[in-house]
PDB file of N, CA and C in Angstrom:
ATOM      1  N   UNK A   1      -6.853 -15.683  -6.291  1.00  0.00           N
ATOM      2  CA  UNK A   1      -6.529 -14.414  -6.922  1.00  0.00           C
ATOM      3  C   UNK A   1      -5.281 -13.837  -6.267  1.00  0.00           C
ATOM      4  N   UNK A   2      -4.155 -13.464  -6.866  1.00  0.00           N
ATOM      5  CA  UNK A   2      -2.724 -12.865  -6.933  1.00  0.00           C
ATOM      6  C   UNK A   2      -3.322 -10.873  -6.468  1.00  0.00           C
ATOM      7  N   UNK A   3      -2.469 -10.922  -5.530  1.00  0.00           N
ATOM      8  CA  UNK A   3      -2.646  -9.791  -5.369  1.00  0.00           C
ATOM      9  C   UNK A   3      -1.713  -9.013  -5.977  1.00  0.00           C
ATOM     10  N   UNK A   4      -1.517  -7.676  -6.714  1.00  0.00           N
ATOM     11  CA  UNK A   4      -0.477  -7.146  -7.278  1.00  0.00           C
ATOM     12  C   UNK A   4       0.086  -5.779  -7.329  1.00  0.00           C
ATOM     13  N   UNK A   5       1.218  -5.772  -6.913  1.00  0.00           N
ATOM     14  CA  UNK A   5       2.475  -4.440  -6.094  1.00  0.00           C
ATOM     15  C   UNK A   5       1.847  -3.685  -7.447  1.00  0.00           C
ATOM     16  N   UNK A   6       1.449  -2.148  -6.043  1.00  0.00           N
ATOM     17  CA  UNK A   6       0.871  -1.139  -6.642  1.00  0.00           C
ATOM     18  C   UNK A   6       2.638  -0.062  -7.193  1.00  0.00           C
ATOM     19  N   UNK A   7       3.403  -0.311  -7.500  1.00  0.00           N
ATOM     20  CA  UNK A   7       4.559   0.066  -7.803  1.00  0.00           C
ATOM     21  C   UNK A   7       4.209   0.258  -9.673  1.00  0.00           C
ATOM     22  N   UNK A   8       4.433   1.636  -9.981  1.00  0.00           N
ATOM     23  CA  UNK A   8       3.957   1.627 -11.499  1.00  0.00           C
ATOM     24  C   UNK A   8       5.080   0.530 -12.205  1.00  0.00           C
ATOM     25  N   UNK A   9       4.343  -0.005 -13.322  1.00  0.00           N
ATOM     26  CA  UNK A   9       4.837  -1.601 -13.769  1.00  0.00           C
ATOM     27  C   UNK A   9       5.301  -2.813 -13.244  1.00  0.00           C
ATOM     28  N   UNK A  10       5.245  -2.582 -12.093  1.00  0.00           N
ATOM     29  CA  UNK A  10       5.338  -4.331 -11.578  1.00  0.00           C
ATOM     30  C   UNK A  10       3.889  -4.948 -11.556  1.00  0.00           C
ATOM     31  N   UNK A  11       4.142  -5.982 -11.771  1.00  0.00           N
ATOM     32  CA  UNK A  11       3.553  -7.058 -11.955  1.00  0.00           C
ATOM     33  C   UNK A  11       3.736  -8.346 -10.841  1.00  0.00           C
ATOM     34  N   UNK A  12       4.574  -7.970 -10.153  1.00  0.00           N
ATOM     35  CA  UNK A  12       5.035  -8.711  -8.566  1.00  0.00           C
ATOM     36  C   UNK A  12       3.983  -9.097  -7.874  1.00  0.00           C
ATOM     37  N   UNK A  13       3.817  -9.889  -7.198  1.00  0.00           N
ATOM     38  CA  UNK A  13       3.084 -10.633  -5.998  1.00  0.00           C
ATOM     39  C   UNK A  13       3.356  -9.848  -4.840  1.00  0.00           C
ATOM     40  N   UNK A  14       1.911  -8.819  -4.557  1.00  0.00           N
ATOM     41  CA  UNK A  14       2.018  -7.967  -3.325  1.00  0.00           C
ATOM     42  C   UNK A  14       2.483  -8.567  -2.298  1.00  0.00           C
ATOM     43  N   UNK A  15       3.307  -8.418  -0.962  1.00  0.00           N
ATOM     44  CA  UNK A  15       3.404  -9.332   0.000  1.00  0.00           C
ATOM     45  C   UNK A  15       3.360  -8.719   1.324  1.00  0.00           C
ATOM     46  N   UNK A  16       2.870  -6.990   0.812  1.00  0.00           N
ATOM     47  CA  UNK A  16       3.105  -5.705   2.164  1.00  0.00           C
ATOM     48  C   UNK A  16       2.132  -5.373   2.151  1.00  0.00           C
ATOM     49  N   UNK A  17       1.625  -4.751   2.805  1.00  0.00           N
ATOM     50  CA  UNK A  17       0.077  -3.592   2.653  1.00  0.00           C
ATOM     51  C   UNK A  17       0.799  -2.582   3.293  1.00  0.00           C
ATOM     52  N   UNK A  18       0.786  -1.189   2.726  1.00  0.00           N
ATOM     53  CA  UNK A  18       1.273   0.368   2.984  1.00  0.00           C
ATOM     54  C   UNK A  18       0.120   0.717   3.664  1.00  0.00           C
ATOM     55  N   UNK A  19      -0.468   1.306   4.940  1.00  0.00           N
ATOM     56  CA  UNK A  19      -1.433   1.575   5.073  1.00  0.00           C
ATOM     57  C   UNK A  19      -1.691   3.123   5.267  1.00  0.00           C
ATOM     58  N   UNK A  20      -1.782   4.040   4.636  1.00  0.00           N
ATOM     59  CA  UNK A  20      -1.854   5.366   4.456  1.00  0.00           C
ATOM     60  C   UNK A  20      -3.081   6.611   4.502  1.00  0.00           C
ATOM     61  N   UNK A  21      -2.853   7.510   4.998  1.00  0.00           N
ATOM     62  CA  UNK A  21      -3.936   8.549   4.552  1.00  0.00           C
ATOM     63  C   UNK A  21      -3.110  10.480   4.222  1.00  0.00           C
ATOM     64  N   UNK A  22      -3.737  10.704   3.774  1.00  0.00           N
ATOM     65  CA  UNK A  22      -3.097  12.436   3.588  1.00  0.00           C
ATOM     66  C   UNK A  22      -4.277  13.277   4.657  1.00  0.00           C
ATOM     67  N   UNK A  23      -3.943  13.296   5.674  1.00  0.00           N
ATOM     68  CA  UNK A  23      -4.395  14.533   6.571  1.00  0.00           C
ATOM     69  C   UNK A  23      -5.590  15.420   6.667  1.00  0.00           C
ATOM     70  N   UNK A  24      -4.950  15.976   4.749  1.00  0.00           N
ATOM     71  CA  UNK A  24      -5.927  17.150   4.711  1.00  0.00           C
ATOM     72  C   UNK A  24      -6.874  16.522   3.728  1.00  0.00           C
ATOM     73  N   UNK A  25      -7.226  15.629   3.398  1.00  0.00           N
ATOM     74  CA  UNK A  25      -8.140  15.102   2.722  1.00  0.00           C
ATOM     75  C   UNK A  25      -9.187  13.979   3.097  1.00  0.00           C
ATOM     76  N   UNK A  26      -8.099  13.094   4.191  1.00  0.00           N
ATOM     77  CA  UNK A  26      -8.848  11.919   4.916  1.00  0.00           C
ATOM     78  C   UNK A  26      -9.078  12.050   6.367  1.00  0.00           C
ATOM     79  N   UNK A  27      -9.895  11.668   7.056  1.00  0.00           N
ATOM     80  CA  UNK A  27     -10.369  11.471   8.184  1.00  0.00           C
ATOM     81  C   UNK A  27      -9.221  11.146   8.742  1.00  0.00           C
ATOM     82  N   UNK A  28      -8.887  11.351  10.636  1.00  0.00           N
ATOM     83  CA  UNK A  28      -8.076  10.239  10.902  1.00  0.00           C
ATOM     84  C   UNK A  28      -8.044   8.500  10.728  1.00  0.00           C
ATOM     85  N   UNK A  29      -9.555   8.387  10.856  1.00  0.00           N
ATOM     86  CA  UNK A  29      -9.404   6.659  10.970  1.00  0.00           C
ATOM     87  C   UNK A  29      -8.951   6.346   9.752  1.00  0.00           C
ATOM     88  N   UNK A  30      -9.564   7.210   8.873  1.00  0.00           N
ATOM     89  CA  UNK A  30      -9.381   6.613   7.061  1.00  0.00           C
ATOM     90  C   UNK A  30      -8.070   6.089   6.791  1.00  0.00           C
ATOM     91  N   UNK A  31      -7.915   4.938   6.403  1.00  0.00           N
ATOM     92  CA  UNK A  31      -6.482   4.781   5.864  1.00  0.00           C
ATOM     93  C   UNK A  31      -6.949   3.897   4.169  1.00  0.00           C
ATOM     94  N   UNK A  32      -6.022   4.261   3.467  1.00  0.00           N
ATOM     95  CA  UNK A  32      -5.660   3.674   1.869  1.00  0.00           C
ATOM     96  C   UNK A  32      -4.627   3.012   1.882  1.00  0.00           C
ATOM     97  N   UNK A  33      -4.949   1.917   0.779  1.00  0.00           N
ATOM     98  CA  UNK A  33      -3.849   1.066   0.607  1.00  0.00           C
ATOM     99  C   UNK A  33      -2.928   1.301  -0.195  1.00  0.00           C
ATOM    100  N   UNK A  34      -1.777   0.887  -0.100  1.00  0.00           N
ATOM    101  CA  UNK A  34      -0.962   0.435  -1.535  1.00  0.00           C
ATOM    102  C   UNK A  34      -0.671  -0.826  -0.967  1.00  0.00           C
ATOM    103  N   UNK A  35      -0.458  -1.815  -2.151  1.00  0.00           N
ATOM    104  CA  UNK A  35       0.729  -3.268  -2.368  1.00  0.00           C
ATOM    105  C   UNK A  35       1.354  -3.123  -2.698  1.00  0.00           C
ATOM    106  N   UNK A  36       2.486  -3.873  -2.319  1.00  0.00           N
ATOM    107  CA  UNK A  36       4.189  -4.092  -2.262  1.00  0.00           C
ATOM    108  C   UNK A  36       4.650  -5.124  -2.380  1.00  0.00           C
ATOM    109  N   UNK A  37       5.301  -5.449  -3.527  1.00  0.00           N
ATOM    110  CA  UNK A  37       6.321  -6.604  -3.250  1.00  0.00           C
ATOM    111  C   UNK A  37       7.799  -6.349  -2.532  1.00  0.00           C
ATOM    112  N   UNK A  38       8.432  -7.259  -2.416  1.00  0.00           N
ATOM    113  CA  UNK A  38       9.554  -6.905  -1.634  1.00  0.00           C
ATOM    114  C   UNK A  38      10.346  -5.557  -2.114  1.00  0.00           C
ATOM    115  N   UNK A  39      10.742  -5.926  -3.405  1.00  0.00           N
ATOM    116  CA  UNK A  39      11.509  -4.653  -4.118  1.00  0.00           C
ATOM    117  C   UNK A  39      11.351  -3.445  -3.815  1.00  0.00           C
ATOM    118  N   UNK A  40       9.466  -3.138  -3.887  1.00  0.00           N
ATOM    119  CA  UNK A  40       9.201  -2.362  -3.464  1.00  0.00           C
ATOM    120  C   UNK A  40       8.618  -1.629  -2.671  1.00  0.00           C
ATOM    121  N   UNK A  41       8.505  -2.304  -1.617  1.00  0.00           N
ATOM    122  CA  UNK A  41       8.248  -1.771   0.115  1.00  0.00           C
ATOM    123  C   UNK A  41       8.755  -0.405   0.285  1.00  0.00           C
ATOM    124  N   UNK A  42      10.332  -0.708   0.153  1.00  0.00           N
ATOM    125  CA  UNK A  42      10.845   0.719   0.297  1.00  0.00           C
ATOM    126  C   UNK A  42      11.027   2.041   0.159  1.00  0.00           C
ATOM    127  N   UNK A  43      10.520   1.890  -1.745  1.00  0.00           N
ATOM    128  CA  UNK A  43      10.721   2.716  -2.209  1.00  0.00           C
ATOM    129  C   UNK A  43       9.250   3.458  -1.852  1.00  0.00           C
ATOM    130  N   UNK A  44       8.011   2.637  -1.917  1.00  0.00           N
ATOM    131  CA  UNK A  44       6.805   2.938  -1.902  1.00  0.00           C
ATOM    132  C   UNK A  44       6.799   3.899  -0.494  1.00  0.00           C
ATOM    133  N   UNK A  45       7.106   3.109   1.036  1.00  0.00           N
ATOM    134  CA  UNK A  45       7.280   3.338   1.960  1.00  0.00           C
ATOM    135  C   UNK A  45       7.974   4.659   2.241  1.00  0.00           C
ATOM    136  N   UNK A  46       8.863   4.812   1.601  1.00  0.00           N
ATOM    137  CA  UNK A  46       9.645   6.420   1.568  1.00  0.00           C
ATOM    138  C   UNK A  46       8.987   7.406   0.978  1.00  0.00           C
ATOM    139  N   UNK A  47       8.389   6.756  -0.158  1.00  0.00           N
ATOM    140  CA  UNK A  47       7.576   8.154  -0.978  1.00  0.00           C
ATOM    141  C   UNK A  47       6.629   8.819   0.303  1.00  0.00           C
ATOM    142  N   UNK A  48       5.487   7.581   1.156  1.00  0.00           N
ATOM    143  CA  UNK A  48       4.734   7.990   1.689  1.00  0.00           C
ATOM    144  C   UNK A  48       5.295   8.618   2.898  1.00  0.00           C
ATOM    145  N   UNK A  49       6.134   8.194   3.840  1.00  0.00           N
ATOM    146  CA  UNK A  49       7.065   8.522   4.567  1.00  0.00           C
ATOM    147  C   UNK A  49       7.341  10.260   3.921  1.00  0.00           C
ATOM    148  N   UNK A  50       7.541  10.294   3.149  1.00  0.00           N
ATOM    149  CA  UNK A  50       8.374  11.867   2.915  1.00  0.00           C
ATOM    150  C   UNK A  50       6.903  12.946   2.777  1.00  0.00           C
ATOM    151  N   UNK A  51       6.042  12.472   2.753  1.00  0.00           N
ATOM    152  CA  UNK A  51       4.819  13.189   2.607  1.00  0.00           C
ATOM    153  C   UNK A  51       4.108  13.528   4.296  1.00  0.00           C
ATOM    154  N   UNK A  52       4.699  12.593   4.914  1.00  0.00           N
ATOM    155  CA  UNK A  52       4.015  12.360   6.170  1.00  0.00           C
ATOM    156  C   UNK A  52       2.897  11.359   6.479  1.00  0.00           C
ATOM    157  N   UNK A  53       2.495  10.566   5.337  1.00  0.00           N
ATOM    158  CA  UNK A  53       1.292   9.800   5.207  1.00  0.00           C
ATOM    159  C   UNK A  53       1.273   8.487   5.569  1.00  0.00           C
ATOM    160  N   UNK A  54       2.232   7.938   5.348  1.00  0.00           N
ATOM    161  CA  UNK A  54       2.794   6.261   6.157  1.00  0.00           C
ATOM    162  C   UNK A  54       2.028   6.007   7.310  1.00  0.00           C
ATOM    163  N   UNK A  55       0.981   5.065   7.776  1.00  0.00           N
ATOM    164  CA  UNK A  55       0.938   5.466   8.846  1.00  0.00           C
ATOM    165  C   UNK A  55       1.405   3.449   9.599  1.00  0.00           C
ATOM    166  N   UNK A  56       0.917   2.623   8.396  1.00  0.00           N
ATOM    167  CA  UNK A  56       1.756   1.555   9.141  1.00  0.00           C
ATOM    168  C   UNK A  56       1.833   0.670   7.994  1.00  0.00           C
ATOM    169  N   UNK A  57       2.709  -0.338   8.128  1.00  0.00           N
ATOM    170  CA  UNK A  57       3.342  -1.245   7.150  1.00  0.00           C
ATOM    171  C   UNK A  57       3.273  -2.775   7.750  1.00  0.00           C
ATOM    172  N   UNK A  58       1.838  -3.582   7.125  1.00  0.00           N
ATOM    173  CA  UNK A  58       2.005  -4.641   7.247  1.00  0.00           C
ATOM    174  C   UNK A  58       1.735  -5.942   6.389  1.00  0.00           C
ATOM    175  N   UNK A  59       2.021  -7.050   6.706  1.00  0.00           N
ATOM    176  CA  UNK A  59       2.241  -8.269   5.472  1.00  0.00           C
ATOM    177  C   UNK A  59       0.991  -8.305   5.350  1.00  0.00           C
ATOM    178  N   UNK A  60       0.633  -8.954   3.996  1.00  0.00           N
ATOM    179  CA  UNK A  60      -0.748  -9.633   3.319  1.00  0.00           C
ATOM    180  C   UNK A  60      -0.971 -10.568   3.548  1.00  0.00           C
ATOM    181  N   UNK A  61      -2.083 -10.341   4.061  1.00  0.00           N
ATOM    182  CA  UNK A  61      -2.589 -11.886   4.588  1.00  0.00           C
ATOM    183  C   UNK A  61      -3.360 -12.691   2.952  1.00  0.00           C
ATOM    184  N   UNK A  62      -2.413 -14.121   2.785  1.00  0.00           N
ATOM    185  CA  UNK A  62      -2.732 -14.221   2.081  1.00  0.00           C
ATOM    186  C   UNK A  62      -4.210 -14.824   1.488  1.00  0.00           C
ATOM    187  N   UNK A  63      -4.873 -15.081   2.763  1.00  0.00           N
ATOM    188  CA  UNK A  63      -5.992 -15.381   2.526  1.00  0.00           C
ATOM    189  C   UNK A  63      -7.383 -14.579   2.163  1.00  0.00           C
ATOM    190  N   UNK A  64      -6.848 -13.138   2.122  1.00  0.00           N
ATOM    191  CA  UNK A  64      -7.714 -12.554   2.236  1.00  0.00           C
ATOM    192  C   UNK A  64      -7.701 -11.787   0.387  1.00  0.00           C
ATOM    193  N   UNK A  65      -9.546 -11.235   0.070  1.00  0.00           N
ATOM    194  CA  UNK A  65      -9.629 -10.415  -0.987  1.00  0.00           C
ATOM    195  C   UNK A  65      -9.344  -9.279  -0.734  1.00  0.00           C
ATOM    196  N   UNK A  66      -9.199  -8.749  -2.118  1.00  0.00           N
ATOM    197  CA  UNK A  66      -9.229  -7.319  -2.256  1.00  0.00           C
ATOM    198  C   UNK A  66     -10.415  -6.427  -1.381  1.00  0.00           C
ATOM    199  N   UNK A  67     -11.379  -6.779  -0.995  1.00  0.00           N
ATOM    200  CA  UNK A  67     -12.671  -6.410  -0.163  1.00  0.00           C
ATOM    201  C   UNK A  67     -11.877  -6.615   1.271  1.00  0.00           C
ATOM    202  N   UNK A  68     -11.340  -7.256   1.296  1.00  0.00           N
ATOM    203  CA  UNK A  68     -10.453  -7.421   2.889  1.00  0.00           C
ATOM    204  C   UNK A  68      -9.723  -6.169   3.351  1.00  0.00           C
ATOM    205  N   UNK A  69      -8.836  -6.120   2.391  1.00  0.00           N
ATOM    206  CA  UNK A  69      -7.370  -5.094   2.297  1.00  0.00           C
ATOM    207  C   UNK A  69      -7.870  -3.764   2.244  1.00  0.00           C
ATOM    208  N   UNK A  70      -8.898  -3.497   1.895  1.00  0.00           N
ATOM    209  CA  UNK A  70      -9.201  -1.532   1.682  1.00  0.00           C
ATOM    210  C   UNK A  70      -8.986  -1.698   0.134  1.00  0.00           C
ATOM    211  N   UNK A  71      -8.170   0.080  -0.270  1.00  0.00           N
ATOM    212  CA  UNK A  71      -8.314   0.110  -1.109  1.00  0.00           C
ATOM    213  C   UNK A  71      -7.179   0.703  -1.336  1.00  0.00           C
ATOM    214  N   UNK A  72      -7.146  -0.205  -2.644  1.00  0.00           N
ATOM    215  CA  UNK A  72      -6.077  -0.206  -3.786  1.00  0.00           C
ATOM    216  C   UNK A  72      -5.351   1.356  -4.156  1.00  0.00           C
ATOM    217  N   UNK A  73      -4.638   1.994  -4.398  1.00  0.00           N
ATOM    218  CA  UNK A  73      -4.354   3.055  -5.491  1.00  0.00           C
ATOM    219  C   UNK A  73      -3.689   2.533  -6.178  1.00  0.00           C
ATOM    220  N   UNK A  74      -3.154   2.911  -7.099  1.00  0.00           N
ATOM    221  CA  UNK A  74      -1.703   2.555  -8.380  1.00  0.00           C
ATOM    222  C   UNK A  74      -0.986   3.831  -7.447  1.00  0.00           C
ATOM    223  N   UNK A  75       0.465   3.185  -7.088  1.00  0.00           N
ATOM    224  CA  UNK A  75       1.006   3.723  -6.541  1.00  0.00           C
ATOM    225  C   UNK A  75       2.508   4.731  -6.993  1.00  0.00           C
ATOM    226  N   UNK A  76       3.154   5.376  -6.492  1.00  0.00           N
ATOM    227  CA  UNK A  76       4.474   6.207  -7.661  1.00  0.00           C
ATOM    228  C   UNK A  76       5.779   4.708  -8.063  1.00  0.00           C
ATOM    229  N   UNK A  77       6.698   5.493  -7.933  1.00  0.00           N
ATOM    230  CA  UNK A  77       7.900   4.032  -8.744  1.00  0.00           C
ATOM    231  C   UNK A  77       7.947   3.439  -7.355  1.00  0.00           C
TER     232      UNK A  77
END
């Protein structure tokens, strides 16, 4: 199973995990995912970045499920 960049309309082969939480809503430990393909690491990464929520950025292991990674959102452009 293809994992796939939470970037609205791509269809890309995730290859990042965004690992994120918002403060006033999540626990500290809590973190949420987004996927990223290359294209869009950055852009994803800045959105969360400008919010304060980024808290780390790392590759997909490709062996692993969706039950591995956390959890998914559909993410902004």
């Amino acid at each position: 199973m293809s994992l796939t960049c939470s970037a609205k309309d791509c269809r890309a082969t995730a290859v990042w995990s965004l690992l994120w939480n918002n403060p006033k809503l999540h626990t500290a430990d809590r973190r949420k995912t987004w996927l990223a393909c290359d294209e869009h690491r950055g852009p994803l990464a800045d959105f969360l970045t400008a919010r304060q929520f980024l808290r780390a950025v790392e590759p997909v292991d490709p062996v692993a499920g969706p039950d591995d990674i956390g959890e998914s959102d559909d993410g902004g452009s």
